[in-house]
Protein backbone atom coordinates (compact mmCIF):
# COMPACT_ATOMS: atom_id res chain seq x y z
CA UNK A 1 -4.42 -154.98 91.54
CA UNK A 2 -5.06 -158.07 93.63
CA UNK A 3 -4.97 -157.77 97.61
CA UNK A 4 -4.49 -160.82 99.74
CA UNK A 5 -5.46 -160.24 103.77
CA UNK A 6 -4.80 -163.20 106.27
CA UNK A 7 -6.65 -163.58 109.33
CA UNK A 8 -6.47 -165.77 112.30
CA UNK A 9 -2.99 -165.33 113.74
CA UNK A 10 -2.24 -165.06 117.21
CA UNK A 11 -0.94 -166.24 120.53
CA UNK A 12 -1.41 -170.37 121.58
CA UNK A 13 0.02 -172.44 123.75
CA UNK A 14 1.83 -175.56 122.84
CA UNK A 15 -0.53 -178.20 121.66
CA UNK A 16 -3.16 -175.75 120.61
CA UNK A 17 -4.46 -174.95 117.73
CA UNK A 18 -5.25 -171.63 115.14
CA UNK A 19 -7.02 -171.31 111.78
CA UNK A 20 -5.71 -169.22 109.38
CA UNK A 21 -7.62 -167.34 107.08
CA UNK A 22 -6.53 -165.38 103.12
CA UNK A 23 -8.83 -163.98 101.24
CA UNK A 24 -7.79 -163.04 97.58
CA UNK A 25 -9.66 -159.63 96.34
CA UNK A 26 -9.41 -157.59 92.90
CA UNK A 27 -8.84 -158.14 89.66
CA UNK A 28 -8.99 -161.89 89.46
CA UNK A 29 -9.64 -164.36 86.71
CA UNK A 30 -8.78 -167.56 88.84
CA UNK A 31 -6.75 -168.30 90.88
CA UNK A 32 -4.09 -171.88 90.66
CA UNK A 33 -1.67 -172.78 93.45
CA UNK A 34 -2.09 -171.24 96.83
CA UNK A 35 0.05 -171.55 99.53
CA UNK A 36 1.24 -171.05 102.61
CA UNK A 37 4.68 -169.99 103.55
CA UNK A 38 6.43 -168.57 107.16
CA UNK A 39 9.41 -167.18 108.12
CA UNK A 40 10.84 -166.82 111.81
CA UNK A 41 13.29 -164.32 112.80
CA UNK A 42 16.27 -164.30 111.14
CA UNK A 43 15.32 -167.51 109.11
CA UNK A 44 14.48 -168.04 105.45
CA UNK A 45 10.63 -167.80 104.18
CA UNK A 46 9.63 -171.61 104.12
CA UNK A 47 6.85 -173.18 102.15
CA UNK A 48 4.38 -174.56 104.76
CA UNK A 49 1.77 -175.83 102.78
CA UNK A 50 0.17 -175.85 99.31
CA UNK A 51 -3.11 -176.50 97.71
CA UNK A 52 -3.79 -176.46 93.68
CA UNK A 53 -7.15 -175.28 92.25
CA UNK A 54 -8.27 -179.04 92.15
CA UNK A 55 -7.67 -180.16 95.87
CA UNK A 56 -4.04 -181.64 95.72
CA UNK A 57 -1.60 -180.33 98.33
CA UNK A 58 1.53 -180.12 99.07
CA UNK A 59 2.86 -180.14 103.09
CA UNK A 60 6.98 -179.22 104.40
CA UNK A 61 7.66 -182.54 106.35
CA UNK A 62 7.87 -180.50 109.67
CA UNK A 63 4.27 -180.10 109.50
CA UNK A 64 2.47 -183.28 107.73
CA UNK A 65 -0.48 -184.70 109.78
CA UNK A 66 -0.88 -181.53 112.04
CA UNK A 67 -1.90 -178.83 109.83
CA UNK A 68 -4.06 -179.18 106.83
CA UNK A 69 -4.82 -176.66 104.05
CA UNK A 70 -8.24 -176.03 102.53
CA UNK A 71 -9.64 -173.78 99.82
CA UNK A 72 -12.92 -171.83 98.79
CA UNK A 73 -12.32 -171.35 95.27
CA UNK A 74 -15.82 -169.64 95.38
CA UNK A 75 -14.49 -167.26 98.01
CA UNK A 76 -10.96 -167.16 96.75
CA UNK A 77 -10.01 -168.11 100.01
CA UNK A 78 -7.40 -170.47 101.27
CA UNK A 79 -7.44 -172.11 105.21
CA UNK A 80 -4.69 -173.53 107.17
CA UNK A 81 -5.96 -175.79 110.28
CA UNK A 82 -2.85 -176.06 112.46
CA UNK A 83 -2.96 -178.49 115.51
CA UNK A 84 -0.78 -179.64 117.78
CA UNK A 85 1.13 -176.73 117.73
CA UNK A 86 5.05 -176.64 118.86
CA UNK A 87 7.74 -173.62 119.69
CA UNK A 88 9.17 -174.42 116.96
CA UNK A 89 6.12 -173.44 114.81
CA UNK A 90 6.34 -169.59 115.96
CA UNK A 91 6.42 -167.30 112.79
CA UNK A 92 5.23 -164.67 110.70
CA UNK A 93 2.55 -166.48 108.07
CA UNK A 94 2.49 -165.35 104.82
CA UNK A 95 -0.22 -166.61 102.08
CA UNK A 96 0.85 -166.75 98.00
CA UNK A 97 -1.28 -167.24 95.39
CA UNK A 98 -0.87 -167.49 91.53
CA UNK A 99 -3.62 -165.10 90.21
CA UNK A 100 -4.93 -165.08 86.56
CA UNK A 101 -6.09 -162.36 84.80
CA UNK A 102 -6.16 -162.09 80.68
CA UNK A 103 -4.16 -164.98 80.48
CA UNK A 104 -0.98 -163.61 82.51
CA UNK A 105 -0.22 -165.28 85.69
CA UNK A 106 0.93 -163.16 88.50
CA UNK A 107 2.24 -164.04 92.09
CA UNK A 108 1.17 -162.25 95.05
CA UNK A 109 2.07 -162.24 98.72
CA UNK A 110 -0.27 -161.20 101.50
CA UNK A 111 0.93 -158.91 104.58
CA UNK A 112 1.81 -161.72 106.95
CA UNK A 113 0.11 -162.60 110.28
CA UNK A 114 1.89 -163.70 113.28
CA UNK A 115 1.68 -166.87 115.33
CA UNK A 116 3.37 -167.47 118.11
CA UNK A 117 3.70 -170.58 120.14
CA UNK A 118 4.73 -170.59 123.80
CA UNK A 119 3.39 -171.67 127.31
């Protein structure tokens, strides 16, 4: 069983900014694509942003050249640096990650953390 926790979420104020934290735990092999994805109330879950075991990444246009997505492939742990952040940005955060273990690839979703933008 793999767990993924995400840290960091909270209440800012327009233009601020938060760090997310997820830390992958369990039975892991590796670990490929990791991502972040966020869903408002009563909207679809979005992909935010996503980083592949070698560095590239991925970011939803919305979001390009404020946030930026890291990893710690030592730590199994994936960042996401948001700046600048807008209203429109409010969410629950979720992080995904494609975990390998004896050669089968499973997805997993962590619990969410909330961020909420407003002044």
């Amino acid at each position: 069983q793999v767990h993924l926790v995400e840290s960091g979420g909270g209440l800012v104020q327009p233009g601020g900014s938060l760090r997310l934290s997820c830390v992958a735990s369990g039975s892991i092999d590796s670990i490929g694509t990791m991502a972040w994805y966020r869903q408002a109330p009563g909207e679809q879950r979005d992909l935010v942003a996503a980083i592949t075991s070698g560095g590239s990444t991925d970011y939803a246009d919305s979001v390009k050249g404020r946030f930026t997505i890291s990893r710690d492939n030592a730590k199994n742990t994936v960042y996401l640096q948001m700046n600048s952040l807008k209203p429109e940005d409010t969410a629950v955060y979720y992080c995904n990650a494609d975990v390998f273990l004896f050669g089968v690839t499973i997805n997993y979703w962590g619990q969410g953390t909330q961020v909420t933008v407003t002044s």
